[in-house]
C-alpha atoms as a PDB file:
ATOM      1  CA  UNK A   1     269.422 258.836 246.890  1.00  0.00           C
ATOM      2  CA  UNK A   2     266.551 260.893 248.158  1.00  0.00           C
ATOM      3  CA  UNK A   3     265.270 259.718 251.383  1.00  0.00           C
ATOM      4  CA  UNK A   4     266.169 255.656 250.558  1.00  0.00           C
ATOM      5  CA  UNK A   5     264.308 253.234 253.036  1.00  0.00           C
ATOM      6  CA  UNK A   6     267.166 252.043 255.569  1.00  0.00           C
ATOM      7  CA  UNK A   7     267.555 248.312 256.063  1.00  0.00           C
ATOM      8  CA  UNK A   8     269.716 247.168 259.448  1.00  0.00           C
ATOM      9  CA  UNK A   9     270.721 243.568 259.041  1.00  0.00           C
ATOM     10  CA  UNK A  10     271.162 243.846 255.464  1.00  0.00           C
ATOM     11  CA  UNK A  11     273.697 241.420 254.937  1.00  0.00           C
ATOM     12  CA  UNK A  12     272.559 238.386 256.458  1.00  0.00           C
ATOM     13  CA  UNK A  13     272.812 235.027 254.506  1.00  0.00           C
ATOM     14  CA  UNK A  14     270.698 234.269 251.884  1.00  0.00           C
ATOM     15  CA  UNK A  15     267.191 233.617 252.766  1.00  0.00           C
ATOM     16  CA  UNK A  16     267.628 236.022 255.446  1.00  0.00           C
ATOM     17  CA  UNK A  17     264.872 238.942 256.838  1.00  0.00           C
ATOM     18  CA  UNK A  18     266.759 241.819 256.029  1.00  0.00           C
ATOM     19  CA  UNK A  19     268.602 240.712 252.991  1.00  0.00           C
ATOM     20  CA  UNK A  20     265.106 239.473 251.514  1.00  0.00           C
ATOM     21  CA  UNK A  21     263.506 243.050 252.388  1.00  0.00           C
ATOM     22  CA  UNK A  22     265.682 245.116 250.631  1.00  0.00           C
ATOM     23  CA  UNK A  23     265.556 242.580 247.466  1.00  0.00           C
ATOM     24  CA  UNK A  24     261.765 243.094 247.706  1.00  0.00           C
ATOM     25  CA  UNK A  25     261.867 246.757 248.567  1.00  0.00           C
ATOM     26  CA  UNK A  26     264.199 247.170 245.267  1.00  0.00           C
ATOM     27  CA  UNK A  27     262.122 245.011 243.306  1.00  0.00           C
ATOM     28  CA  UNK A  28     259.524 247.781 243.758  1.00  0.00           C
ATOM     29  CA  UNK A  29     261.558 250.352 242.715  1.00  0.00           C
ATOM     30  CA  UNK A  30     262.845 251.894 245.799  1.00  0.00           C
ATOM     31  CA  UNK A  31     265.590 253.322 246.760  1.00  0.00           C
ATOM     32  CA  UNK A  32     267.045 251.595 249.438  1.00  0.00           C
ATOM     33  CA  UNK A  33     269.800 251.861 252.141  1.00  0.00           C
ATOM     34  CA  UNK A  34     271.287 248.440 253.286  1.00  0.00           C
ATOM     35  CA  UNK A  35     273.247 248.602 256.557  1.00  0.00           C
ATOM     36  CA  UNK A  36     276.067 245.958 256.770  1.00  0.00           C
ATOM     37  CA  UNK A  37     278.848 245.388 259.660  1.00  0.00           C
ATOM     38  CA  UNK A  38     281.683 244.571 256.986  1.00  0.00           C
ATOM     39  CA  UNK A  39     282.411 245.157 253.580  1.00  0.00           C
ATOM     40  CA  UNK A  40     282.541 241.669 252.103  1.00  0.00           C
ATOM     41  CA  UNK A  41     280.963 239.580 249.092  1.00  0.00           C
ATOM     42  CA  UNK A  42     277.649 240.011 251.120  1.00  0.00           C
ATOM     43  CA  UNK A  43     277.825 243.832 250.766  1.00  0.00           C
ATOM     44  CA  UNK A  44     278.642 243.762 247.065  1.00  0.00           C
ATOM     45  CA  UNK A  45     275.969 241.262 246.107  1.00  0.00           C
ATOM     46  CA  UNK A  46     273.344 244.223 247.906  1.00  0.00           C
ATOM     47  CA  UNK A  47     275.006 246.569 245.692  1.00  0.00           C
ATOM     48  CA  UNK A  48     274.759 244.796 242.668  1.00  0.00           C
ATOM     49  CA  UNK A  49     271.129 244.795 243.452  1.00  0.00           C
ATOM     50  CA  UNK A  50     270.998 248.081 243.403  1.00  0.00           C
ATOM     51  CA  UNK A  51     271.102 249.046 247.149  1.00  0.00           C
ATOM     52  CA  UNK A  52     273.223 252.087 248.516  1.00  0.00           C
ATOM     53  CA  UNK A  53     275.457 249.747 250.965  1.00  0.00           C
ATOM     54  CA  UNK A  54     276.771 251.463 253.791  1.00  0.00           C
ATOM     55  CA  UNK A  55     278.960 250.224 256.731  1.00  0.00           C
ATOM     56  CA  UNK A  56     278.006 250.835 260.032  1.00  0.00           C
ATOM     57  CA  UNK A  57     277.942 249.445 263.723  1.00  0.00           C
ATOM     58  CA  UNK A  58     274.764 249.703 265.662  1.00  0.00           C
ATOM     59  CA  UNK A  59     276.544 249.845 268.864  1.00  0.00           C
ATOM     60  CA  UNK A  60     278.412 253.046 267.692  1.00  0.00           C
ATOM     61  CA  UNK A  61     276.727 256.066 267.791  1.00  0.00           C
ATOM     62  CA  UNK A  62     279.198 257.894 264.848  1.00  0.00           C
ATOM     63  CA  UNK A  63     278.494 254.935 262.213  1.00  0.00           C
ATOM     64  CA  UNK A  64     274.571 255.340 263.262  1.00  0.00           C
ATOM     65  CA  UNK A  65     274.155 258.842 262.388  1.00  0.00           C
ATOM     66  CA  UNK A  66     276.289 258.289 258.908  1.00  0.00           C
ATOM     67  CA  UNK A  67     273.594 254.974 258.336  1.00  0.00           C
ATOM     68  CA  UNK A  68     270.509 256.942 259.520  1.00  0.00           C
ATOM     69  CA  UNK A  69     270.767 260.532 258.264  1.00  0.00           C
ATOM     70  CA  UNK A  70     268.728 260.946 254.770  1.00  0.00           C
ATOM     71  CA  UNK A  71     266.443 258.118 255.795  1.00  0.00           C
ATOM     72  CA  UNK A  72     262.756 258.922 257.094  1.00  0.00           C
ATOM     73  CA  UNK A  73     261.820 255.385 256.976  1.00  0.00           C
ATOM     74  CA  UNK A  74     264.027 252.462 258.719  1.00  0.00           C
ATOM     75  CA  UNK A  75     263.715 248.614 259.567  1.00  0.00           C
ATOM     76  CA  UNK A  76     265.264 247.715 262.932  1.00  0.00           C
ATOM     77  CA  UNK A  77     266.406 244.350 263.020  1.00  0.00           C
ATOM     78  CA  UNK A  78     269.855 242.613 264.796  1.00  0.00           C
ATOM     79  CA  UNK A  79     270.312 238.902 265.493  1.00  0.00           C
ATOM     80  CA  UNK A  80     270.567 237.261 269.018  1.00  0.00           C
ATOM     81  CA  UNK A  81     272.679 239.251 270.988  1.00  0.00           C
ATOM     82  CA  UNK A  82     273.440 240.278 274.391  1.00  0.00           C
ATOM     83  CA  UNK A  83     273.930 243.976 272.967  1.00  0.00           C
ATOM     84  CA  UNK A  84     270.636 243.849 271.652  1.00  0.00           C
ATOM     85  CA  UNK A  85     268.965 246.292 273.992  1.00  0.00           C
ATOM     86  CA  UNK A  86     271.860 249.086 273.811  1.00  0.00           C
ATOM     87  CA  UNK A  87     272.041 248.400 270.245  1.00  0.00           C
ATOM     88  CA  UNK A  88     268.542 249.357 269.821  1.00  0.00           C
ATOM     89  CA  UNK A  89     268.632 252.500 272.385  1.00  0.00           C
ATOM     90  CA  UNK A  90     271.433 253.471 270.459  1.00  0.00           C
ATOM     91  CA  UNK A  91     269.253 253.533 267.191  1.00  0.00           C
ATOM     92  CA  UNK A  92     266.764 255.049 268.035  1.00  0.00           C
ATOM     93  CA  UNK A  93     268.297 258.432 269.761  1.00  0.00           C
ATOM     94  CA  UNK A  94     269.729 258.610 266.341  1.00  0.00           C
ATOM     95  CA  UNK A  95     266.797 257.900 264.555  1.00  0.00           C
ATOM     96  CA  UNK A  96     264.863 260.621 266.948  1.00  0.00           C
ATOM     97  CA  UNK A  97     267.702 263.144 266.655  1.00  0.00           C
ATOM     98  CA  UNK A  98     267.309 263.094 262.606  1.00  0.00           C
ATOM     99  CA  UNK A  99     263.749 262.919 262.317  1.00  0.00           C
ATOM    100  CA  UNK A 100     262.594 259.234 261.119  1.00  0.00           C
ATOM    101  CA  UNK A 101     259.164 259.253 260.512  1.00  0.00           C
ATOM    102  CA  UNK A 102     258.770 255.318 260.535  1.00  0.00           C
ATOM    103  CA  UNK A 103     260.904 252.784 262.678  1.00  0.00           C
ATOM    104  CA  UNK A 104     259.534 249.834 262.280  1.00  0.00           C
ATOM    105  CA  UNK A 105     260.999 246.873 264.500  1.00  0.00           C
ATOM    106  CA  UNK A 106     261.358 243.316 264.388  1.00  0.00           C
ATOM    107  CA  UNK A 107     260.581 241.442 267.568  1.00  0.00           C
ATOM    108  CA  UNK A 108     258.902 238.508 268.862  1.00  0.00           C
ATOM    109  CA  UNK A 109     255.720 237.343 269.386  1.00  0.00           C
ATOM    110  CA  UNK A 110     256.814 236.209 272.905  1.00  0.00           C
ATOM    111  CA  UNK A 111     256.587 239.366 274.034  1.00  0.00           C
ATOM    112  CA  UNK A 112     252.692 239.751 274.162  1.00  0.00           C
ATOM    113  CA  UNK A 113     252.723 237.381 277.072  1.00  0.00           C
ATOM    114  CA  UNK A 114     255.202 239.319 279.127  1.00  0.00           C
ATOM    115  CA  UNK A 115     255.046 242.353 281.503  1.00  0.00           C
ATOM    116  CA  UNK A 116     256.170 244.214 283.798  1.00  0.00           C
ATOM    117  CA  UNK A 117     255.640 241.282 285.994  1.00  0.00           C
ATOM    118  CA  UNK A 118     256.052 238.352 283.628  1.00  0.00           C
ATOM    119  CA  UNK A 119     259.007 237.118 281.815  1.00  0.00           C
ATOM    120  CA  UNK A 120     260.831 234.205 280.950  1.00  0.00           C
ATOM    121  CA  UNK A 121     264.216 232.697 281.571  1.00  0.00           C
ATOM    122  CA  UNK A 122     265.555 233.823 278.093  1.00  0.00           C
ATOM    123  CA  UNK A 123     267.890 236.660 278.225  1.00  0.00           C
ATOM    124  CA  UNK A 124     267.368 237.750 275.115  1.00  0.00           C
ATOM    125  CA  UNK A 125     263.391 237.823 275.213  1.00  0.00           C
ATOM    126  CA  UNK A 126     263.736 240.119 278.521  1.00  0.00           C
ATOM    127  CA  UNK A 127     265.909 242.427 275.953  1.00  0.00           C
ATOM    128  CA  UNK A 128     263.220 242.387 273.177  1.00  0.00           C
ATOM    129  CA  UNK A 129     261.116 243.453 276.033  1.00  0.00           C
ATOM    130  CA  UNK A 130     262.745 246.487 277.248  1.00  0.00           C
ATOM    131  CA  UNK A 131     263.908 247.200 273.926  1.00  0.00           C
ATOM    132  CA  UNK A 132     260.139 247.613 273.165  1.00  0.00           C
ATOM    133  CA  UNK A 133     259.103 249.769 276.387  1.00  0.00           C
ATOM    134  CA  UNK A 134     262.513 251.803 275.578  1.00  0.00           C
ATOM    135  CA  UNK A 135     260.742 252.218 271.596  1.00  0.00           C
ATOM    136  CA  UNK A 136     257.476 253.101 273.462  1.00  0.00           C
ATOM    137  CA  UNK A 137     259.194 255.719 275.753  1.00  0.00           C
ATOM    138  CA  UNK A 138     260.923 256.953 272.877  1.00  0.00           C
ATOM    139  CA  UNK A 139     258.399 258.935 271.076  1.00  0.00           C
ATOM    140  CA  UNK A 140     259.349 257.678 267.655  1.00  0.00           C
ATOM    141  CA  UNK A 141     256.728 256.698 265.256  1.00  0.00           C
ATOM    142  CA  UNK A 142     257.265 252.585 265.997  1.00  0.00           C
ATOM    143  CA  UNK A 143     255.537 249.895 264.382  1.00  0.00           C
ATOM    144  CA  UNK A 144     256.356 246.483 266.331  1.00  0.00           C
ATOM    145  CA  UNK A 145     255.996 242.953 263.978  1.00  0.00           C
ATOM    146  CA  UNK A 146     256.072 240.247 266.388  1.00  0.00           C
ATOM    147  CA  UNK A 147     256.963 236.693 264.520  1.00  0.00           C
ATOM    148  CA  UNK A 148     256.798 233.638 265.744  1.00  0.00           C
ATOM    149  CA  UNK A 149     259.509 230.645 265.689  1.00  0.00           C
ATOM    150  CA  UNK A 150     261.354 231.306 262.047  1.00  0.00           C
ATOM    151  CA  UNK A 151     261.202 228.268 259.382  1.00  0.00           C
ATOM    152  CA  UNK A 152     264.549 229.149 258.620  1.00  0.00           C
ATOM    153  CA  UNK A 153     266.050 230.276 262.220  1.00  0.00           C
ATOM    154  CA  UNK A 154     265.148 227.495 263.627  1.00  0.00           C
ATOM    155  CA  UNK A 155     263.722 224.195 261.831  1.00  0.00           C
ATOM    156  CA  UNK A 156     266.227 224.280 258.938  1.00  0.00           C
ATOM    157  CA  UNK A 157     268.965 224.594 261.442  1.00  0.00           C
ATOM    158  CA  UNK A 158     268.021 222.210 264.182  1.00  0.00           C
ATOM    159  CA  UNK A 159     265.658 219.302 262.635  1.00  0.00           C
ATOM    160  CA  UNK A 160     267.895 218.577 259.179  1.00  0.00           C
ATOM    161  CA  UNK A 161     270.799 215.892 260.987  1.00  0.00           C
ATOM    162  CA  UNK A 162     268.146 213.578 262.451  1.00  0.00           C
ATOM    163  CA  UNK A 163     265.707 213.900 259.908  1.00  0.00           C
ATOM    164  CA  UNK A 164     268.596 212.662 257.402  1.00  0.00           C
ATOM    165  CA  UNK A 165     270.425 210.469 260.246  1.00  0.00           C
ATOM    166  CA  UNK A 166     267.245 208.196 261.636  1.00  0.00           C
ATOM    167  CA  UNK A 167     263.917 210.293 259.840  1.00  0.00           C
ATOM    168  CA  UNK A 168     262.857 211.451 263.088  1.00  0.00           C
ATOM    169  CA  UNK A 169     262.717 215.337 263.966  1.00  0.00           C
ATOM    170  CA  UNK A 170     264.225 215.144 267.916  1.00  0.00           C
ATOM    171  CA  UNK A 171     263.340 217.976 269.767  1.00  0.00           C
ATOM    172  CA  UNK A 172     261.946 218.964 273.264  1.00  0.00           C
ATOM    173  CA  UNK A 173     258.622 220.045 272.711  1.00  0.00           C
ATOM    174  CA  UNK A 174     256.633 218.012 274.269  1.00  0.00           C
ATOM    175  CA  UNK A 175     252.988 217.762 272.833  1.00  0.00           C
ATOM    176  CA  UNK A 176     252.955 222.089 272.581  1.00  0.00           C
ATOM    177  CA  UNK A 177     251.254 223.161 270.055  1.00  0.00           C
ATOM    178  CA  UNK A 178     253.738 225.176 267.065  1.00  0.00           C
ATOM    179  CA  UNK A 179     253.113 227.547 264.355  1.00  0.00           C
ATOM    180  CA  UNK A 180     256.148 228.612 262.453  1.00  0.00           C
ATOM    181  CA  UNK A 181     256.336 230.856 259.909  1.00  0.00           C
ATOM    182  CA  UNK A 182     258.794 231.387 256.941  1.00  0.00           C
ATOM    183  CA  UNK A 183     261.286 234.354 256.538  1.00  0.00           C
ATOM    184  CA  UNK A 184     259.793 234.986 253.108  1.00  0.00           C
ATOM    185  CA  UNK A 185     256.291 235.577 254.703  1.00  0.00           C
ATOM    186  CA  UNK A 186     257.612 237.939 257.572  1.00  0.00           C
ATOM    187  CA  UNK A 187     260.316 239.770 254.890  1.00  0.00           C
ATOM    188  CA  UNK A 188     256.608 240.509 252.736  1.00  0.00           C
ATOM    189  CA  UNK A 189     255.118 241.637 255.968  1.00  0.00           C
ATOM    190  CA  UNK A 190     257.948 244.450 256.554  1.00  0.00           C
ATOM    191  CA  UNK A 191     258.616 245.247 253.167  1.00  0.00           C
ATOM    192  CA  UNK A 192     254.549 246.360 253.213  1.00  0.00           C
ATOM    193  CA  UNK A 193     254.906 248.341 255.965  1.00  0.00           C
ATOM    194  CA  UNK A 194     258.323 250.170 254.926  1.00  0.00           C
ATOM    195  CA  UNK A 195     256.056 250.970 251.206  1.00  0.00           C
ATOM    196  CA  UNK A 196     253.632 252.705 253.371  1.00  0.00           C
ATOM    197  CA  UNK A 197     254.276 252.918 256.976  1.00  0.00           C
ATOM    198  CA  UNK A 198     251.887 255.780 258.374  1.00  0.00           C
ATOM    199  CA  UNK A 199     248.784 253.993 258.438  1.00  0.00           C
ATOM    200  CA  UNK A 200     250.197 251.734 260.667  1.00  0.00           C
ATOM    201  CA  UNK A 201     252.464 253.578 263.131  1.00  0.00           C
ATOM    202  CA  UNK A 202     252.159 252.684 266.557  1.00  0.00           C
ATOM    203  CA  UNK A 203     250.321 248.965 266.052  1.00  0.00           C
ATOM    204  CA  UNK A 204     251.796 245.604 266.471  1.00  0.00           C
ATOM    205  CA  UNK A 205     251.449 242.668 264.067  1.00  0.00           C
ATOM    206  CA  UNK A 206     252.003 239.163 264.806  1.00  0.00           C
ATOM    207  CA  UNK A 207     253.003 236.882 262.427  1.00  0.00           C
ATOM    208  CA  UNK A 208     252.447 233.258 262.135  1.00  0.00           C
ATOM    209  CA  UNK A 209     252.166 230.457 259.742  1.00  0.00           C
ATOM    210  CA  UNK A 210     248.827 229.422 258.462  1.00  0.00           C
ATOM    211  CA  UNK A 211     248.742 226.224 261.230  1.00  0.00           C
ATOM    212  CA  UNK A 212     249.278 226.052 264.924  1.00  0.00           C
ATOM    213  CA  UNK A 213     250.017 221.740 265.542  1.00  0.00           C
ATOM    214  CA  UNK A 214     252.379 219.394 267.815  1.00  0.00           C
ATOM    215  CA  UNK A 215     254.966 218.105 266.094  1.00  0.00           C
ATOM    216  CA  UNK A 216     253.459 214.993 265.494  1.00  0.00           C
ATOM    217  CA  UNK A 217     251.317 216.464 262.907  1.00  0.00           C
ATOM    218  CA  UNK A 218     254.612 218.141 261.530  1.00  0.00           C
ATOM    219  CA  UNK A 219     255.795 215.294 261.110  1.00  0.00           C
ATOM    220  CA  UNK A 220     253.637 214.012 259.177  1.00  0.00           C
ATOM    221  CA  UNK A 221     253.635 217.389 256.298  1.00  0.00           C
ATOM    222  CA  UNK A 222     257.724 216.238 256.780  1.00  0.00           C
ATOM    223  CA  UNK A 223     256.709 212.705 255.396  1.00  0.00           C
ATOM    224  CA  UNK A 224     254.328 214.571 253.039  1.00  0.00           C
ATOM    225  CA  UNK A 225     257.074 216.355 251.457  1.00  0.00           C
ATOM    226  CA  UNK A 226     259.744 214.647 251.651  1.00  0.00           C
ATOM    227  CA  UNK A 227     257.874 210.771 250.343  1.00  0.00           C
ATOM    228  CA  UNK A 228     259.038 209.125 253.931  1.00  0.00           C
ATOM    229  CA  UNK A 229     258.047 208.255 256.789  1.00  0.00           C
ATOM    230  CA  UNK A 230     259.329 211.037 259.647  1.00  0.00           C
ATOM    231  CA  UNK A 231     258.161 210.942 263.548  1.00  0.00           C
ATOM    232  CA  UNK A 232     258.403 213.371 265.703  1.00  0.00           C
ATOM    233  CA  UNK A 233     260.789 212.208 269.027  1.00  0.00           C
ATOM    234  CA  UNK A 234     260.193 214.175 272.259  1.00  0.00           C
ATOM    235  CA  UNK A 235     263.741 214.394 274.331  1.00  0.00           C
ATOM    236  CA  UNK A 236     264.795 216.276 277.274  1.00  0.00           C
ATOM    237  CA  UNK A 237     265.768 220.015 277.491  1.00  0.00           C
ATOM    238  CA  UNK A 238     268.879 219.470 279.045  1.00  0.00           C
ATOM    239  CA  UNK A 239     270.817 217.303 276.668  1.00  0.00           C
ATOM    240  CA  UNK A 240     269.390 218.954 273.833  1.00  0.00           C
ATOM    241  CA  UNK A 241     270.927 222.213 275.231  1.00  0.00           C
ATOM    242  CA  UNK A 242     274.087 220.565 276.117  1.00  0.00           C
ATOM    243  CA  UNK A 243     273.935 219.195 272.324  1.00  0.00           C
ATOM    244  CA  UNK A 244     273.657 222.841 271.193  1.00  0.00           C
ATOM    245  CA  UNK A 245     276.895 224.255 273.434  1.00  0.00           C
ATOM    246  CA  UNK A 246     278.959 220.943 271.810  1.00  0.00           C
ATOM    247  CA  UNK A 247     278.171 222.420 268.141  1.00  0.00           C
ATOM    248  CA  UNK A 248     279.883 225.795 269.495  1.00  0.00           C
ATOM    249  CA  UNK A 249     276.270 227.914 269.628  1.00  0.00           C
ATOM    250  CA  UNK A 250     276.913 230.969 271.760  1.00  0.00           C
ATOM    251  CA  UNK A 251     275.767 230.638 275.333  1.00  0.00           C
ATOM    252  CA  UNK A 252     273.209 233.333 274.867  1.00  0.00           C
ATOM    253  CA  UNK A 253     271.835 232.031 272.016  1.00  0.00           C
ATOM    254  CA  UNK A 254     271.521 228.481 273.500  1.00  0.00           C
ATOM    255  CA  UNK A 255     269.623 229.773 276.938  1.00  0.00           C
ATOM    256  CA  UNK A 256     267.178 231.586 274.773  1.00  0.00           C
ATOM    257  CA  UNK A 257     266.759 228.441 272.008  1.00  0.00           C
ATOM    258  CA  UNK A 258     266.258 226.260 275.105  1.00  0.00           C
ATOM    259  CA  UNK A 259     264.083 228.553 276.911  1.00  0.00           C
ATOM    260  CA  UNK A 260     262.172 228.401 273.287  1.00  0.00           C
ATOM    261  CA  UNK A 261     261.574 224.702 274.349  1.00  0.00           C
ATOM    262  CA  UNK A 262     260.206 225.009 277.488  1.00  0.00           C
ATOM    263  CA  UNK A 263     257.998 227.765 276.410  1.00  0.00           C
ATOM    264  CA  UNK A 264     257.253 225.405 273.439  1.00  0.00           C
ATOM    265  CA  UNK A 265     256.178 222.195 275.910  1.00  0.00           C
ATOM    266  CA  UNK A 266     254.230 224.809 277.913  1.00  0.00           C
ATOM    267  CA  UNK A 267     252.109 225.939 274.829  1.00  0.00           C
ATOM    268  CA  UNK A 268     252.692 229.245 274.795  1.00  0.00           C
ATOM    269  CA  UNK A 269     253.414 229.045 271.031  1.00  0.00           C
ATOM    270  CA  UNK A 270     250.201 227.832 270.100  1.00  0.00           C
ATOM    271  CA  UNK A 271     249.276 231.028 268.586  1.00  0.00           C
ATOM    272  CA  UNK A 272     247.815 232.187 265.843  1.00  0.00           C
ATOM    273  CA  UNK A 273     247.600 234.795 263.530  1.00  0.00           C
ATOM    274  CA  UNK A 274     245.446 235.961 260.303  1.00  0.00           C
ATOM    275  CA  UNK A 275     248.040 239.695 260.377  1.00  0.00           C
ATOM    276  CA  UNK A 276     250.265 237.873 257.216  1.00  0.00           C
ATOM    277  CA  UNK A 277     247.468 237.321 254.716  1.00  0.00           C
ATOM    278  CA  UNK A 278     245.992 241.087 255.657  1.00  0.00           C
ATOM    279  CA  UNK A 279     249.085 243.102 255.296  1.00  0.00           C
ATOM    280  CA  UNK A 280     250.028 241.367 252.042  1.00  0.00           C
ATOM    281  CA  UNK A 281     247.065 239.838 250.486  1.00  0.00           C
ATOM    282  CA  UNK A 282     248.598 236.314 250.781  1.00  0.00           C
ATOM    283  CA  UNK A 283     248.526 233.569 253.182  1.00  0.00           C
ATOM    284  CA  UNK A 284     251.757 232.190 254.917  1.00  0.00           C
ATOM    285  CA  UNK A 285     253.765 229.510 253.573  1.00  0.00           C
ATOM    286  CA  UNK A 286     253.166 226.076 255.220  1.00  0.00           C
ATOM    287  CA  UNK A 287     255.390 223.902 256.923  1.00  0.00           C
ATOM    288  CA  UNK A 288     254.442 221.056 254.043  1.00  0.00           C
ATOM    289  CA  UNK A 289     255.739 223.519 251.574  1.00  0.00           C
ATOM    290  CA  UNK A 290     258.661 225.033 253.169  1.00  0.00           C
ATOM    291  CA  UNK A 291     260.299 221.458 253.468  1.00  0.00           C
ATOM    292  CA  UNK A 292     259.541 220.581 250.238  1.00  0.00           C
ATOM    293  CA  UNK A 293     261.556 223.699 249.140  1.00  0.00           C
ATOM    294  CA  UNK A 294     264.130 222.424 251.510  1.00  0.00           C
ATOM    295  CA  UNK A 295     263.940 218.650 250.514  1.00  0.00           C
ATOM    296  CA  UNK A 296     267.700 218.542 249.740  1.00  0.00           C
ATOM    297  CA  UNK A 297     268.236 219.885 253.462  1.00  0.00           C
ATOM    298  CA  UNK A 298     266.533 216.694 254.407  1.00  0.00           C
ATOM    299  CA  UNK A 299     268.211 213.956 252.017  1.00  0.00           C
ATOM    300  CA  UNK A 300     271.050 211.837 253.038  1.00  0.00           C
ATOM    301  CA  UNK A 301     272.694 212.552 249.622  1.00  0.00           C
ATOM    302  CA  UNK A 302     272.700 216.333 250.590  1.00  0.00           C
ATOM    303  CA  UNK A 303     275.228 215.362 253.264  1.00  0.00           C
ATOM    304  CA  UNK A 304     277.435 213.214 251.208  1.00  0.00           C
ATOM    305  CA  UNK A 305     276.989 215.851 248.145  1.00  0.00           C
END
C-alpha cells in the first residue's frame, strides 16, 4: 500500500475506537494500516475488511519502526495502562525519525483542567498529561482529541448489573453534572481528521455528547428507552472501588475509574462541547439513544439468555 493511514489499537472489541476507525477509514476507500498486539480472530476479521494488519508492540521500538514506516498519517491510541507514557514516547521518536506528517492522539478531556501545577489522583490522567507535553516537545505535527467519559468504556460496563438486578443505575456521582459521548461519535471525529489532517495540526478537540445532566436526568432517558422505571442511586467511592478490585479490574484501572468519580461529584465533567457536530456535520448520539441500542444490555432476559 502507498502511504496507508496507520491505526494503533486496531484490534479492540467490537464497538471499539480504533477498530471502528479503520472500518470507517476503509469504508472511504483508504488504504489503511491496522496495528494489533497478536495475531488472532481479531486481526483476521481487520483483514477481511480490507486492512493491511500488522503485528507490533508499542513498547518495542523494532516492531514500531516495522508498524510506522510507509505511513505519513497515524492515530495514537492504547488503553489504560501504566506503560502508557513510554508507550507513547516510544511512538513518536519513531514516528519523528520516519517523517509522519499527522499524529493525531487520543486523550482526555480531563486534561484541559490540569497543569503544571494541577492534577488529579489518577495515575493514568497524570500520564495522558505528560504524554501530551512529551507530543508538544516533540515537534511532530500533533492533533490532540480530548473525549469525555465513553458510552461504551464506561456506562455499558458499569451501570448494566443493577439496572437489570433492582432498575437503579448505582454509582458515585453525586449530583455532578455528566456528558458522555459514544465511541461511534469520537471514531467519526478521528476518522475526519486522519481524511484530512493538515488543516488541523496542532489544535485540540473535545468531544462530548449533545447533553451535560446528573444522573437523575439519565435516568430518566434510561426509563425512556428501556419502557421502565430506572433511578439513579448515589453510593460511596470506596465500596464502589472495592466492588471494582472484587470483579478482578486492574489496580490502575480502578484508581483512575474511581478518581473518575470524584472528579464526577466535583463537576468537573460538566462540560460541553459543539467540536463533534463541526468536524463531522452530525450531532452526537444521546444517552436516550445509545441505551436503546443497548436495551438487551439492560434486560433481565439478556442475563439468563
Amino acid at each position: 500500500m502507498a502511504n496507508p493511514i496507520l491505526v494503533t489499537g486496531a484490534a479492540g472489541r467490537v464497538g471499539a475506537v480504533g477498530r471502528t476507525v479503520t472500518e470507517l477509514l476503509l469504508k472511504q476507500g483508504k488504504a489503511v494500516r491496522a496495528m494489533v498486539r497478536n495475531e488472532d480472530e481479531r486481526a483476521q476479521a481487520l483483514r477481511d475488511m480490507g486492512a493491511e494488519v500488522v503485528v507490533g508492540n508499542l513498547l518495542d521500538l523494532d516492531s514500531m519502526h516495522r508498524v510506522i514506516a510507509g505511513c505519513e498519517t497515524m492515530y495514537f491510541l492504547m488503553s489504560v495502562s501504566d506503560a502508557y507514557l513510554a508507550a507513547t514516547v516510544n511512538a513518536a521518536a519513531v514516528a519523528k525519525h520516519h517523517g509522519v506528517k499527522a499524529f493525531i492522539n487520543m486523550s482526555q478531556m480531563t486534561l484541559s483542567q490540569m497543569s503544571i501545577t494541577e492534577t488529579t489522583a489518577s495515575p493514568q490522567q497524570k500520564l495522558h498529561w505528560l504524554a501530551e507535553q512529551a507530543l508538544n516537545w516533540s515537534g511532530l505535527p500533533v492533533v490532540h482529541v480530548r473525549p469525555t467519559v465513553l458510552l461504551e468504556g464506561f456506562f455499558l460496563i458499569l451501570t448494566p448489573d443493577s439496572v437489570r438486578e433492582s432498575n437503579q443505575i448505582r454509582l458515585p456521582f453525586g449530583e455532578g453534572k455528566t456528558s458522555p459521548v459514544a465511541v461511534k461519535d469520537v471514531a467519526r471525529v478521528v476518522a475526519a481528521l486522519l481524511a484530512n489532517p493538515q488543516p488541523h495540526i496542532g489544535k485540540i478537540y473535545h468531544l462530548t455528547g449533545p447533553q451535560s445532566e446528573n444522573m437523575h436526568f439519565f435516568a430518566q432517558e434510561y426509563s425512556k428507552a428501556l419502557g421502565r422505571t430506572i433511578t439513579f442511586q448515589d453510593i460511596p467511592v470506596e465500596p464502589w472501588r472495592d466492588g471494582l478490585l472484587e470483579r478482578g479490574f486492574p489496580v490502575h484501572l480502578v484508581h483512575h475509574l474511581a478518581t473518575m468519580a470524584d472528579l464526577h461529584r466535583a463537576g468537573r465533567y460538566d462540560r460541553m462541547s459543539d467540536d463533534v457536530l463541526t468536524l463531522t456535520g452530525q450531532g452526537p448520539l444521546s444517552v436516550q439513544e445509545f441505551v436503546r441500542k443497548n436495551a438487551a444490555t439492560f434486560t433481565a432476559s439478556a442475563k439468563a439468555a
